[in-house]
C-alpha atoms as a PDB file:
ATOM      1  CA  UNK A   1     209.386   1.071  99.410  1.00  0.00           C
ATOM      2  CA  UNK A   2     206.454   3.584 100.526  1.00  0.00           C
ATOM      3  CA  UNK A   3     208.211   6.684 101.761  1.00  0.00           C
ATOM      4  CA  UNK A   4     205.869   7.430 104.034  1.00  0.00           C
ATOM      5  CA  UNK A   5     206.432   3.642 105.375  1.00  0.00           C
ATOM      6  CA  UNK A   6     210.260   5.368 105.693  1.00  0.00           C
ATOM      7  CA  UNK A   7     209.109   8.860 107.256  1.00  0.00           C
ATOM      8  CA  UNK A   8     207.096   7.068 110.387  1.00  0.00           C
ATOM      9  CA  UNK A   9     209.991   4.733 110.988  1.00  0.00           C
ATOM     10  CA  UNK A  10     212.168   7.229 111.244  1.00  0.00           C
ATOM     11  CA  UNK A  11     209.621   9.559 113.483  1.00  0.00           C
ATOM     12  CA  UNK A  12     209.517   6.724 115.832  1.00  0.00           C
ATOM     13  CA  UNK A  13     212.807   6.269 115.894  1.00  0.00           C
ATOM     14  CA  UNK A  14     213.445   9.484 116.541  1.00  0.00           C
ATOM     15  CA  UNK A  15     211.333   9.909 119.777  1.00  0.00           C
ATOM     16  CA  UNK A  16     211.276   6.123 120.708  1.00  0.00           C
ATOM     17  CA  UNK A  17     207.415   6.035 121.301  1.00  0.00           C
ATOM     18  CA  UNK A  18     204.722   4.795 119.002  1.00  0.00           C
ATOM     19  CA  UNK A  19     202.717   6.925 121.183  1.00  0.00           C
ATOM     20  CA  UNK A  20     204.424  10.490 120.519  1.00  0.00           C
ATOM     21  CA  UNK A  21     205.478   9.390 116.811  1.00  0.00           C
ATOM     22  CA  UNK A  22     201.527   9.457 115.899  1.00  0.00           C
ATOM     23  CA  UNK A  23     200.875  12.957 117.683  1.00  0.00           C
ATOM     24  CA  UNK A  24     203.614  14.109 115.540  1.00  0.00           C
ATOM     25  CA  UNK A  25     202.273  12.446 112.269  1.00  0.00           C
ATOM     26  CA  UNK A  26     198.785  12.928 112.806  1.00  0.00           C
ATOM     27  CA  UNK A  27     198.096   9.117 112.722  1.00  0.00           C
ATOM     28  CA  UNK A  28     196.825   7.249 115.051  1.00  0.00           C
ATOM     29  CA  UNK A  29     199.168   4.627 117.193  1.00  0.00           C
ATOM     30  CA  UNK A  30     197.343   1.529 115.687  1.00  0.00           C
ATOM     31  CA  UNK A  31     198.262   2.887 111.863  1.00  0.00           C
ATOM     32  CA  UNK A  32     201.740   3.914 112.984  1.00  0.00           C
ATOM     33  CA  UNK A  33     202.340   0.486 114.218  1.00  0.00           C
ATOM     34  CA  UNK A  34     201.189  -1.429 111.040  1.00  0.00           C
ATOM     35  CA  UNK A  35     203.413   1.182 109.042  1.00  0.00           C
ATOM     36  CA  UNK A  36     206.071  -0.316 111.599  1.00  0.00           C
ATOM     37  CA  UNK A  37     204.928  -3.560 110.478  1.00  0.00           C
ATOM     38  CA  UNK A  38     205.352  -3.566 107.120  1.00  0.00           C
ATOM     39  CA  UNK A  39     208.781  -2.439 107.290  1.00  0.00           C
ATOM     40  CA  UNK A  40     209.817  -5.231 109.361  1.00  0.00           C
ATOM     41  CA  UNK A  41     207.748  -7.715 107.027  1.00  0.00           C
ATOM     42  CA  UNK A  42     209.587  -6.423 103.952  1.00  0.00           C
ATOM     43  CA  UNK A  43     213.044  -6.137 105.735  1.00  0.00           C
ATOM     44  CA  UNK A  44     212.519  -9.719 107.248  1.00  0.00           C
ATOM     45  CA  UNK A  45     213.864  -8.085 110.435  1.00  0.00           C
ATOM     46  CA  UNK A  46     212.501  -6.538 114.046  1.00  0.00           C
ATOM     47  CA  UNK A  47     213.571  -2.769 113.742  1.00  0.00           C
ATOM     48  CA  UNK A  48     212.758  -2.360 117.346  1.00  0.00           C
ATOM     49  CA  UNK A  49     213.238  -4.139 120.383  1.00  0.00           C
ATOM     50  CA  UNK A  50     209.459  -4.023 122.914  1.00  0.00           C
ATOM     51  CA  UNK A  51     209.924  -4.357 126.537  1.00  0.00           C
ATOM     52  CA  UNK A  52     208.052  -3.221 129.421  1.00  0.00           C
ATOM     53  CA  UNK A  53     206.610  -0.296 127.305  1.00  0.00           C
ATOM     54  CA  UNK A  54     210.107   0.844 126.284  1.00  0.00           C
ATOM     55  CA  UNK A  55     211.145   0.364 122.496  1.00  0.00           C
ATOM     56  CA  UNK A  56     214.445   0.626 121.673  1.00  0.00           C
ATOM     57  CA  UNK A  57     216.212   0.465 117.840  1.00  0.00           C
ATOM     58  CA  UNK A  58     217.672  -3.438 116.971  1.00  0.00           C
ATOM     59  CA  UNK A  59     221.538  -3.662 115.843  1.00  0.00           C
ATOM     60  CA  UNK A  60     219.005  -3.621 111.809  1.00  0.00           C
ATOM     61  CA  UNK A  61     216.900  -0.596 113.146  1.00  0.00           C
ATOM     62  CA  UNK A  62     220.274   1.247 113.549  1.00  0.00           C
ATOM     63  CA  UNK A  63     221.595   0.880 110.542  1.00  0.00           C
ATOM     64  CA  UNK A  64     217.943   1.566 108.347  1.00  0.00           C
ATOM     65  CA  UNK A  65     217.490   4.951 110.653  1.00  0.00           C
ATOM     66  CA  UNK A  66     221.209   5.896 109.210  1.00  0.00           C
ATOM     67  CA  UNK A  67     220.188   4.929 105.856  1.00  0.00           C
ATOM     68  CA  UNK A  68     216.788   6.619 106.465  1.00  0.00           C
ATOM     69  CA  UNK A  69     218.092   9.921 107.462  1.00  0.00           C
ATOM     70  CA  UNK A  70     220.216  10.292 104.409  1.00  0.00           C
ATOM     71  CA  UNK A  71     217.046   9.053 101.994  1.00  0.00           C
ATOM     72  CA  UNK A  72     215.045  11.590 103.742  1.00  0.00           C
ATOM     73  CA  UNK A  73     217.598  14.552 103.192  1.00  0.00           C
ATOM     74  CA  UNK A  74     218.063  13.647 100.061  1.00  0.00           C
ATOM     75  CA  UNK A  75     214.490  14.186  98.655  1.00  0.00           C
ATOM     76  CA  UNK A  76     214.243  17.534 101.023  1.00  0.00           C
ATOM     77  CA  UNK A  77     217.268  18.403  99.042  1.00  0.00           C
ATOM     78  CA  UNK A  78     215.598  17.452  95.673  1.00  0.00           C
ATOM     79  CA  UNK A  79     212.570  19.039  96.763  1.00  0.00           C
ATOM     80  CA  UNK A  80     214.727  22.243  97.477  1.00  0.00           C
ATOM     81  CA  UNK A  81     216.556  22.337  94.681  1.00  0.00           C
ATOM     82  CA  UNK A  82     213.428  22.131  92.375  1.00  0.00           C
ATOM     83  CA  UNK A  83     211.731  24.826  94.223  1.00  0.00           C
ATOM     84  CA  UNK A  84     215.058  26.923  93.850  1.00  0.00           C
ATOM     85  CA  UNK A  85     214.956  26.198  89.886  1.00  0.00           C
ATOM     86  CA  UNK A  86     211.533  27.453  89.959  1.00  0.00           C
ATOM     87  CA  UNK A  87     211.354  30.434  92.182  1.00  0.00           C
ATOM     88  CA  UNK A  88     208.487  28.919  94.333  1.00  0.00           C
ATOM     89  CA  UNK A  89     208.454  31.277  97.804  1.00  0.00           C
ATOM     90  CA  UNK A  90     205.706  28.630  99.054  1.00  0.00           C
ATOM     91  CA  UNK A  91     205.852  26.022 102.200  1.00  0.00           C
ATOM     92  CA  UNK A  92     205.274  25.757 105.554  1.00  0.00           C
ATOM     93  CA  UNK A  93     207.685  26.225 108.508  1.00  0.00           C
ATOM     94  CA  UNK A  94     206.881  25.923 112.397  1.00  0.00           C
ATOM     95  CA  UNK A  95     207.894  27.721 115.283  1.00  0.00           C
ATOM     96  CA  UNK A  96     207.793  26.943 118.658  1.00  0.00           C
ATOM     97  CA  UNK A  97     208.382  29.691 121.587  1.00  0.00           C
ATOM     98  CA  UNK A  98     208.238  29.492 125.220  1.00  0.00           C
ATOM     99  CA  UNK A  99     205.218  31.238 126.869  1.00  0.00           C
ATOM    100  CA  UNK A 100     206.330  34.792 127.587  1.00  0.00           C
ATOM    101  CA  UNK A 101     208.180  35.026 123.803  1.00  0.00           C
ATOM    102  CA  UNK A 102     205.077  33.912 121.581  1.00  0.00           C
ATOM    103  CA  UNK A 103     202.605  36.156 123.796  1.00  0.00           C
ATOM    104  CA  UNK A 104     204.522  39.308 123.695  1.00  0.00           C
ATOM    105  CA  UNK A 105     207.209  39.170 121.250  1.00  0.00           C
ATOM    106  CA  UNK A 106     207.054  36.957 118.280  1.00  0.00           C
ATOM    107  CA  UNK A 107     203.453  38.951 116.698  1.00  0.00           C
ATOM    108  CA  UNK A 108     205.362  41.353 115.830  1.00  0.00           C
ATOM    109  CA  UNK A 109     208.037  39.389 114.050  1.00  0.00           C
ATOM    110  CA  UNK A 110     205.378  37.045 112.421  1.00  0.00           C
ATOM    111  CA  UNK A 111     203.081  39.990 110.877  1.00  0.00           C
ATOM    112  CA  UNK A 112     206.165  41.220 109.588  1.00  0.00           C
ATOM    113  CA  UNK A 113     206.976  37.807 107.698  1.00  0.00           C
ATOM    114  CA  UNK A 114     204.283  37.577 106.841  1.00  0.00           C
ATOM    115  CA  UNK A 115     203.933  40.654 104.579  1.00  0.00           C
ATOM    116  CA  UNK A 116     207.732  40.064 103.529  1.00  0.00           C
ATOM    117  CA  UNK A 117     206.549  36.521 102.306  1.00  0.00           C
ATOM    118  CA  UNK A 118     202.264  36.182 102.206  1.00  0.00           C
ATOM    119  CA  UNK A 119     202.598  32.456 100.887  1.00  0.00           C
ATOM    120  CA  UNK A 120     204.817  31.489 103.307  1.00  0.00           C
ATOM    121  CA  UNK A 121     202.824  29.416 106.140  1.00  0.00           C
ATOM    122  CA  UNK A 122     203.707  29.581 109.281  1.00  0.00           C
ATOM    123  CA  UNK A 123     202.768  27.472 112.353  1.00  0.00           C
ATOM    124  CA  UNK A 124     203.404  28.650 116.158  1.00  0.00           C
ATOM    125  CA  UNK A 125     203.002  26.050 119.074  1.00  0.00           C
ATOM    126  CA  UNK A 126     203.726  27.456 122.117  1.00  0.00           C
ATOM    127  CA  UNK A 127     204.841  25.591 125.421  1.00  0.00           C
ATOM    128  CA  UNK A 128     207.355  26.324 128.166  1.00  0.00           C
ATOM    129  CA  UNK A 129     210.858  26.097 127.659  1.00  0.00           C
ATOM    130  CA  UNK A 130     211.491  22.102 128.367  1.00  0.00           C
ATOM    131  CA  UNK A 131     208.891  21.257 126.051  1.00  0.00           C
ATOM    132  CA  UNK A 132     209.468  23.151 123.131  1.00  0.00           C
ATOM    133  CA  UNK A 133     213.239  22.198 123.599  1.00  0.00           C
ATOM    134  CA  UNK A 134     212.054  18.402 123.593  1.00  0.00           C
ATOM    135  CA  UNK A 135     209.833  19.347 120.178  1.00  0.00           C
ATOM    136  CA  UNK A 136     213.320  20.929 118.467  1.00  0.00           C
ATOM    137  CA  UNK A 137     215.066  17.852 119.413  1.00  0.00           C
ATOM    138  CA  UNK A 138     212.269  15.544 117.822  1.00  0.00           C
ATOM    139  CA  UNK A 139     211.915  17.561 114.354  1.00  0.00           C
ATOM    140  CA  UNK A 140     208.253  18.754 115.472  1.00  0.00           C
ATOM    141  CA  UNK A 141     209.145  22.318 115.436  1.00  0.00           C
ATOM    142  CA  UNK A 142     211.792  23.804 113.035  1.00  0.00           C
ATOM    143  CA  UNK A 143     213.375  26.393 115.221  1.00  0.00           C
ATOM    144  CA  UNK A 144     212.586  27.363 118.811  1.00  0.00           C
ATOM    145  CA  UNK A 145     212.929  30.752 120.880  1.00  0.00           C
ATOM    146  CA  UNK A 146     213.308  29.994 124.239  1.00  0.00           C
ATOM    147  CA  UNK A 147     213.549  32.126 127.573  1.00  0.00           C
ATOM    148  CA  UNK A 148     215.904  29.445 129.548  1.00  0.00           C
ATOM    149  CA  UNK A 149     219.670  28.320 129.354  1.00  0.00           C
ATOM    150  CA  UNK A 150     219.598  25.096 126.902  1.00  0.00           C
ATOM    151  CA  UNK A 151     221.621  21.973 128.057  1.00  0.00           C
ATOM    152  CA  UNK A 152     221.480  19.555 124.815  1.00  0.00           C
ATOM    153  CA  UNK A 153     224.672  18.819 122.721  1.00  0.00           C
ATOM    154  CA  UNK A 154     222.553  18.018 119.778  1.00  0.00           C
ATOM    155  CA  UNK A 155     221.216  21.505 119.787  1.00  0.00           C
ATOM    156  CA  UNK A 156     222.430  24.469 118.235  1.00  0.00           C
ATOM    157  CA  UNK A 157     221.819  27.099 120.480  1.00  0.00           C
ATOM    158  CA  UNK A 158     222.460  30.636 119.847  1.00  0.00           C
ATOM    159  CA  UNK A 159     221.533  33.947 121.905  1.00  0.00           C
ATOM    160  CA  UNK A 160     219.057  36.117 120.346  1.00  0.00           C
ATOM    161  CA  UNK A 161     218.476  38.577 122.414  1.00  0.00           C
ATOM    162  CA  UNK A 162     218.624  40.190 126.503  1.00  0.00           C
ATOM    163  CA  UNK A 163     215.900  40.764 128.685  1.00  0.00           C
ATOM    164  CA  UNK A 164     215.813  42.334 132.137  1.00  0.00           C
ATOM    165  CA  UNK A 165     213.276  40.968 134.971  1.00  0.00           C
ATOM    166  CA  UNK A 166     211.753  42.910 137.518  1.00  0.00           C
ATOM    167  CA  UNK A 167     209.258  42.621 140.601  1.00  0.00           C
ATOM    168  CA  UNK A 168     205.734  44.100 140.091  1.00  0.00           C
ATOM    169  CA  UNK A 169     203.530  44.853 142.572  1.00  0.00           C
ATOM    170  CA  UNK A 170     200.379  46.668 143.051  1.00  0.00           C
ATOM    171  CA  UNK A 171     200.260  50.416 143.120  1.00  0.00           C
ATOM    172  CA  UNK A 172     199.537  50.734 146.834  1.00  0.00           C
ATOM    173  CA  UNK A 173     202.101  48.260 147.730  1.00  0.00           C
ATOM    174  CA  UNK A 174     204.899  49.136 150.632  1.00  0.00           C
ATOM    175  CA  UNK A 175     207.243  48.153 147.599  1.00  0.00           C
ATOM    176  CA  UNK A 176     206.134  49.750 145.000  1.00  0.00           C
ATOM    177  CA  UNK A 177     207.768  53.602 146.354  1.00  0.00           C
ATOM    178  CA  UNK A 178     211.382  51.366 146.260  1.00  0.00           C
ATOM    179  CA  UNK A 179     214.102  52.381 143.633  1.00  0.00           C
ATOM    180  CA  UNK A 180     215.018  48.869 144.039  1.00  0.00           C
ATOM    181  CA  UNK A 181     214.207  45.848 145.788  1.00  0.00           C
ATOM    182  CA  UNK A 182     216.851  43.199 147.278  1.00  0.00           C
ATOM    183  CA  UNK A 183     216.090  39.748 146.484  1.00  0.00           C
ATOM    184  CA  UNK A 184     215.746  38.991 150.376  1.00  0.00           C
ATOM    185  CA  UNK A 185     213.301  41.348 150.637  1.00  0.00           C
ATOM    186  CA  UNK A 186     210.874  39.436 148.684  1.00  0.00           C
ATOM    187  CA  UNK A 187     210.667  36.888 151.547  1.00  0.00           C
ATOM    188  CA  UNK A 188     209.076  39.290 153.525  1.00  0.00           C
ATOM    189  CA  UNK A 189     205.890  39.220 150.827  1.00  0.00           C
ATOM    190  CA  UNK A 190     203.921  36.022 149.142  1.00  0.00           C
ATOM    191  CA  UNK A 191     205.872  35.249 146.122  1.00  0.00           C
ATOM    192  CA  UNK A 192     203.769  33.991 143.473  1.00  0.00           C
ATOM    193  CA  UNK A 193     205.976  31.759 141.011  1.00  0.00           C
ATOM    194  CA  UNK A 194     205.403  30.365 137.454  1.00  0.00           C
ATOM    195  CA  UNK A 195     204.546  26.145 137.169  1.00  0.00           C
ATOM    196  CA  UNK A 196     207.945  23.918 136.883  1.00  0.00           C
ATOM    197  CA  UNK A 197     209.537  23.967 133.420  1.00  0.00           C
ATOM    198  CA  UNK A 198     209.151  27.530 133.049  1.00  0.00           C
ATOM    199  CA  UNK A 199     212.151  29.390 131.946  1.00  0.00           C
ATOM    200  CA  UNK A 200     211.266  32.196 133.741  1.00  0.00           C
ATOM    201  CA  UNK A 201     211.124  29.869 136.753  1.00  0.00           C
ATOM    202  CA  UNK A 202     214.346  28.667 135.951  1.00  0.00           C
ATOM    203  CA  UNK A 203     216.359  31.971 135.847  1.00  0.00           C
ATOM    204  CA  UNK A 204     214.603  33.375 138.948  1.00  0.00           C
ATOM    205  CA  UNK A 205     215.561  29.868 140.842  1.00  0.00           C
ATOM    206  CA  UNK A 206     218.947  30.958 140.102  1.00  0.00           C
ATOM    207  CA  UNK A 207     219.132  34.466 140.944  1.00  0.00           C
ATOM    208  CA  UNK A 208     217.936  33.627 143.860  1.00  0.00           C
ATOM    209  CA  UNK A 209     220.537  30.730 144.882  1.00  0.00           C
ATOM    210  CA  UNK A 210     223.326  32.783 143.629  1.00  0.00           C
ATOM    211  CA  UNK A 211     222.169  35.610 146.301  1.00  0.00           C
ATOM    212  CA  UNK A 212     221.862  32.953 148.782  1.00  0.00           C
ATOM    213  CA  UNK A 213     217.987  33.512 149.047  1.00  0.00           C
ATOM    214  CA  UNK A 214     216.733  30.368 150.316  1.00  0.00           C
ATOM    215  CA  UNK A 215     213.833  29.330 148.348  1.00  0.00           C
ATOM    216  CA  UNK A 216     212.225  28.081 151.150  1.00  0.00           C
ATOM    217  CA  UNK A 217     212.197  31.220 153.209  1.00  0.00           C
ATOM    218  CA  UNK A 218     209.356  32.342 150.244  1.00  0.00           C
ATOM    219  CA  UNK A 219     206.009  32.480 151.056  1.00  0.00           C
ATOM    220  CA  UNK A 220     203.925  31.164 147.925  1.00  0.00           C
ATOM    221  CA  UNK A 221     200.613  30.684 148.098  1.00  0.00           C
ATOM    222  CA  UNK A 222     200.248  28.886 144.758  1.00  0.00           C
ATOM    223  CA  UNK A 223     202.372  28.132 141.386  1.00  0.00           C
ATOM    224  CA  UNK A 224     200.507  29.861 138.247  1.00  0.00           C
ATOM    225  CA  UNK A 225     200.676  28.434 134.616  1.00  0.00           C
ATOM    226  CA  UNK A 226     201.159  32.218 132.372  1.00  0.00           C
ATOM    227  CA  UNK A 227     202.620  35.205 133.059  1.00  0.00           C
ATOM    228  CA  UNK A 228     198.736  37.006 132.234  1.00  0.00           C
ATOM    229  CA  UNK A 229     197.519  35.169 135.248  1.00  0.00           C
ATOM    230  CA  UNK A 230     200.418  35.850 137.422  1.00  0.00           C
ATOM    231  CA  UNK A 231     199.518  39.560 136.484  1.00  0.00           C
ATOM    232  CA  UNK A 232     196.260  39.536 136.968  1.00  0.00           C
ATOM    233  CA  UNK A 233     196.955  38.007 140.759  1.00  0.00           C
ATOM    234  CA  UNK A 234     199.482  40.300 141.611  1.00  0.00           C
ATOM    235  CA  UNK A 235     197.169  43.231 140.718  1.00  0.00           C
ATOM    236  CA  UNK A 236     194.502  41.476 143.186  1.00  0.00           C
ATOM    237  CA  UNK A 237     197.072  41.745 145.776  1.00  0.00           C
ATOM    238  CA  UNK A 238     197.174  38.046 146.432  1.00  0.00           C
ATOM    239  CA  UNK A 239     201.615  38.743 146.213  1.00  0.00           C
ATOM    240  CA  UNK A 240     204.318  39.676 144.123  1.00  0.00           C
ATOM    241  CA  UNK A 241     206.461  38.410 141.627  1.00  0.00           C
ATOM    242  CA  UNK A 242     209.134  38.830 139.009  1.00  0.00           C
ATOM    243  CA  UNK A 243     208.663  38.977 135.434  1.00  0.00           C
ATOM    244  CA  UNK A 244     210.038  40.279 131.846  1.00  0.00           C
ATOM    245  CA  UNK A 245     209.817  43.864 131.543  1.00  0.00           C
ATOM    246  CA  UNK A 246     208.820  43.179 127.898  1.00  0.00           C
ATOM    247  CA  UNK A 247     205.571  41.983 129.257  1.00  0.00           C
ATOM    248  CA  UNK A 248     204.342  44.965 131.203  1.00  0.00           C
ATOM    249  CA  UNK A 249     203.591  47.620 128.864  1.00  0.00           C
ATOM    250  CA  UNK A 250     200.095  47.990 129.163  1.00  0.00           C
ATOM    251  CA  UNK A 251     199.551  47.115 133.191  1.00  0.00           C
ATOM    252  CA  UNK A 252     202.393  50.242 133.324  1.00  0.00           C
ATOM    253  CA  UNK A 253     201.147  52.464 130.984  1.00  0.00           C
ATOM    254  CA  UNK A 254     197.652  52.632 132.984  1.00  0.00           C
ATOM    255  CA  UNK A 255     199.276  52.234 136.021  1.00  0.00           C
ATOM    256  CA  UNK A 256     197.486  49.238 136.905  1.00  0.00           C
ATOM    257  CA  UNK A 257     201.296  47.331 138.077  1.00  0.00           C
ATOM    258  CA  UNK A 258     204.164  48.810 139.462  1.00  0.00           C
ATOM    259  CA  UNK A 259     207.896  47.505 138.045  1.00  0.00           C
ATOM    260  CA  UNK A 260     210.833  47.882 140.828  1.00  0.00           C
ATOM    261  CA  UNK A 261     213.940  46.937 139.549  1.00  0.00           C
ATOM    262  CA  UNK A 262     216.082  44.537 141.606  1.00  0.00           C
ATOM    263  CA  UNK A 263     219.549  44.901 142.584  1.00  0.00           C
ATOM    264  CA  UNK A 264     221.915  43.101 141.582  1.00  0.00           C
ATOM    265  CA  UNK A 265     219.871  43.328 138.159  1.00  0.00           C
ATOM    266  CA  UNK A 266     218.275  40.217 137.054  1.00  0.00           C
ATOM    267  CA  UNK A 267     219.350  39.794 133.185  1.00  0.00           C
ATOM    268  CA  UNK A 268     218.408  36.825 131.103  1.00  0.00           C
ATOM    269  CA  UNK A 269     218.632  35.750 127.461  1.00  0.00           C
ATOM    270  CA  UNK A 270     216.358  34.692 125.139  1.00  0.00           C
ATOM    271  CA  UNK A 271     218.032  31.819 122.667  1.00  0.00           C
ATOM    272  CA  UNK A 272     217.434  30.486 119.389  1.00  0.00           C
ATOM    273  CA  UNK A 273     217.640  26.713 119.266  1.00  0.00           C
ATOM    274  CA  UNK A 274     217.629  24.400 115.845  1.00  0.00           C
ATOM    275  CA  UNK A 275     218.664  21.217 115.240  1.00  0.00           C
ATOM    276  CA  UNK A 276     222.724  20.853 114.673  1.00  0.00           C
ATOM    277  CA  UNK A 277     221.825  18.280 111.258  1.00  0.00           C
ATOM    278  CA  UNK A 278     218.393  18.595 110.388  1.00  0.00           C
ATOM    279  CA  UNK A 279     218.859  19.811 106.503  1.00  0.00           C
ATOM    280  CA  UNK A 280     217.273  23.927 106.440  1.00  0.00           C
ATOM    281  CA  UNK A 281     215.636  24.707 103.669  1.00  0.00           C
ATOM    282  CA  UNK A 282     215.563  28.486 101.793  1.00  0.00           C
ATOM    283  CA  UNK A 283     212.107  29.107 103.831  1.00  0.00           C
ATOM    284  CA  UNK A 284     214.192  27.654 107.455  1.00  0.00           C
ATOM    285  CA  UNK A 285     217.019  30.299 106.868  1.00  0.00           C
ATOM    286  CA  UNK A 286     214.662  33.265 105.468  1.00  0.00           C
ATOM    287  CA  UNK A 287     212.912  32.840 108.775  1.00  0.00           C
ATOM    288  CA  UNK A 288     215.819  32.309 111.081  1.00  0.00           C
ATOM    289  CA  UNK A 289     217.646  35.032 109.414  1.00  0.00           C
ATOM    290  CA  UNK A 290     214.742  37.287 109.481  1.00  0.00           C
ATOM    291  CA  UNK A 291     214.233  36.563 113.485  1.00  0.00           C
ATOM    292  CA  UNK A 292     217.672  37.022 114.149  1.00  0.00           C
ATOM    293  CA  UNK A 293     217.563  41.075 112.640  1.00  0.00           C
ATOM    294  CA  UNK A 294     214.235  40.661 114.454  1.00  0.00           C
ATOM    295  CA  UNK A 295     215.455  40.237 117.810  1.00  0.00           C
ATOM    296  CA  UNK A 296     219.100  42.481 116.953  1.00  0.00           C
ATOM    297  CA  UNK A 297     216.779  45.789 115.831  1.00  0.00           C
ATOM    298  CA  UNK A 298     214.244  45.278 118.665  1.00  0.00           C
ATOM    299  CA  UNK A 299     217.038  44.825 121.420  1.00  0.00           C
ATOM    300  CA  UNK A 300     218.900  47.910 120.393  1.00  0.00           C
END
């Protein structure tokens, strides 16, 4: 048996779409389907069930995907253990990091990798915090740093490190001369918010319900995709906003944004999130070991 014939059966089954299992594989759908195929021609058996452009795993895909997943570990194990035996440093592990994380906090961690281990490759895709949940869940990404509370069972999810959010406005703003600003008082001002899915979105949603700020009180003019272009409006004067502190270095140190703090605070924490049986190899718990002194030294 082929196991690469074994590797995109078990994709698919993963993620239940032909569709998403070839994005993942590189292949196109048609090839991912014959691979399908083949399996079923050699197993004299339908793996999956095809209705109304839903698949679903058979009563015979069930049991292969349990077989599969311990075939698979095995020879990541092999593979592992050789590499072990030999002393090879080399591979490839992926990352994937919501939006605010990658752009202003994970360089830093990844040049120092980097240097620690130069062969080591390593691959960041960057979404908001749904997606690159949805990508740990389906074995794209090998561990994920997200900005949003994680609701997944399957998940190990484990805090990493906290941030504090504040409202920025322009210098000249009536604001901007505030020790703090009430969440209420926001209402008074278009609120510019981040696109749905966000984590950022997701924590500011909150803080406002929990201080009984209805939402739709706000003023906003218009939902903005990154936390650079939510910036760069706020700093036209088009409204205000709230973002990580973490992200405002430069726009405060030429005085280009104003940060007021709100009160109550608005804390939030940034999680790791890995799969709860994926098999980690060495180069999986250098770098997750590695992020997590990361995140410890640069919260302190």
């Amino acid at each position: 048996m082929s196991d690469r014939r074994l590797k995109v059966f078990h994709t698919v089954a993963g993620v239940l779409s032909f569709t998403r299992a070839a994005e993942l594989l590189h292949m196109t759908q048609p090839a991912v389907t014959h691979q399908i195929r083949q399996l079923e021609e050699e197993f004299n058996a339908r793996l999956f069930d095809r209705t109304n452009n839903r698949i679903s795993l058979t009563v015979a895909g069930e049991q292969v995907l349990d077989y599969a997943s311990r075939i698979l570990g095995l020879y990541d194990e092999m593979q592992e253990c050789v590499k072990t035996l030999t002393g090879d440093r080399t591979g490839l592990v992926t990352i994937g990091a919501s939006t605010t994380i990658a752009e202003y906090m994970l360089p830093g961690l990844l040049g120092d990798f980097r240097e620690r281990f130069p062969d080591v490759q390593i691959r960041l895709r960057v979404a908001n915090t749904d997606s690159v949940v949805a990508m740990v869940a389906d074995n794209s990404v090998d561990l994920g740093v997200v900005e949003g509370e994680v609701d997944n069972q399957l998940l190990k999810v484990e805090r990493c490190q906290q941030d504090e959010l504040q409202v920025i406005v322009p210098p000249n703003h009536p604001l901007s001369t505030q020790a703090t600003v009430k969440p209420f008082d926001l209402t008074n001002h278009p609120f510019i918010y981040r696109e749905d899915g966000s984590g950022t979105r997701s924590v500011i949603e909150r803080y406002f319900a929990e201080n009984q700020v209805d939402e739709s009180a706000l003023n906003c003019p218009f939902e903005l995709g990154s936390t650079e272009a939510i910036k760069g409006a706020v700093q036209a004067g088009v409204g205000v906003t709230i973002v990580s502190r973490a992200t405002l270095s430069k726009e405060l140190a030429l005085g280009h944004l104003v940060a007021v703090p709100l009160e109550p605070p608005l804390l939030r924490s940034f999680y790791f999130v890995r799969q709860r049986q994926k098999f980690r190899t060495h180069l999986m718990d250098e770098l997750f070991q590695f992020a997590r002194i990361y995140f410890e030294q640069s919260g302190s």
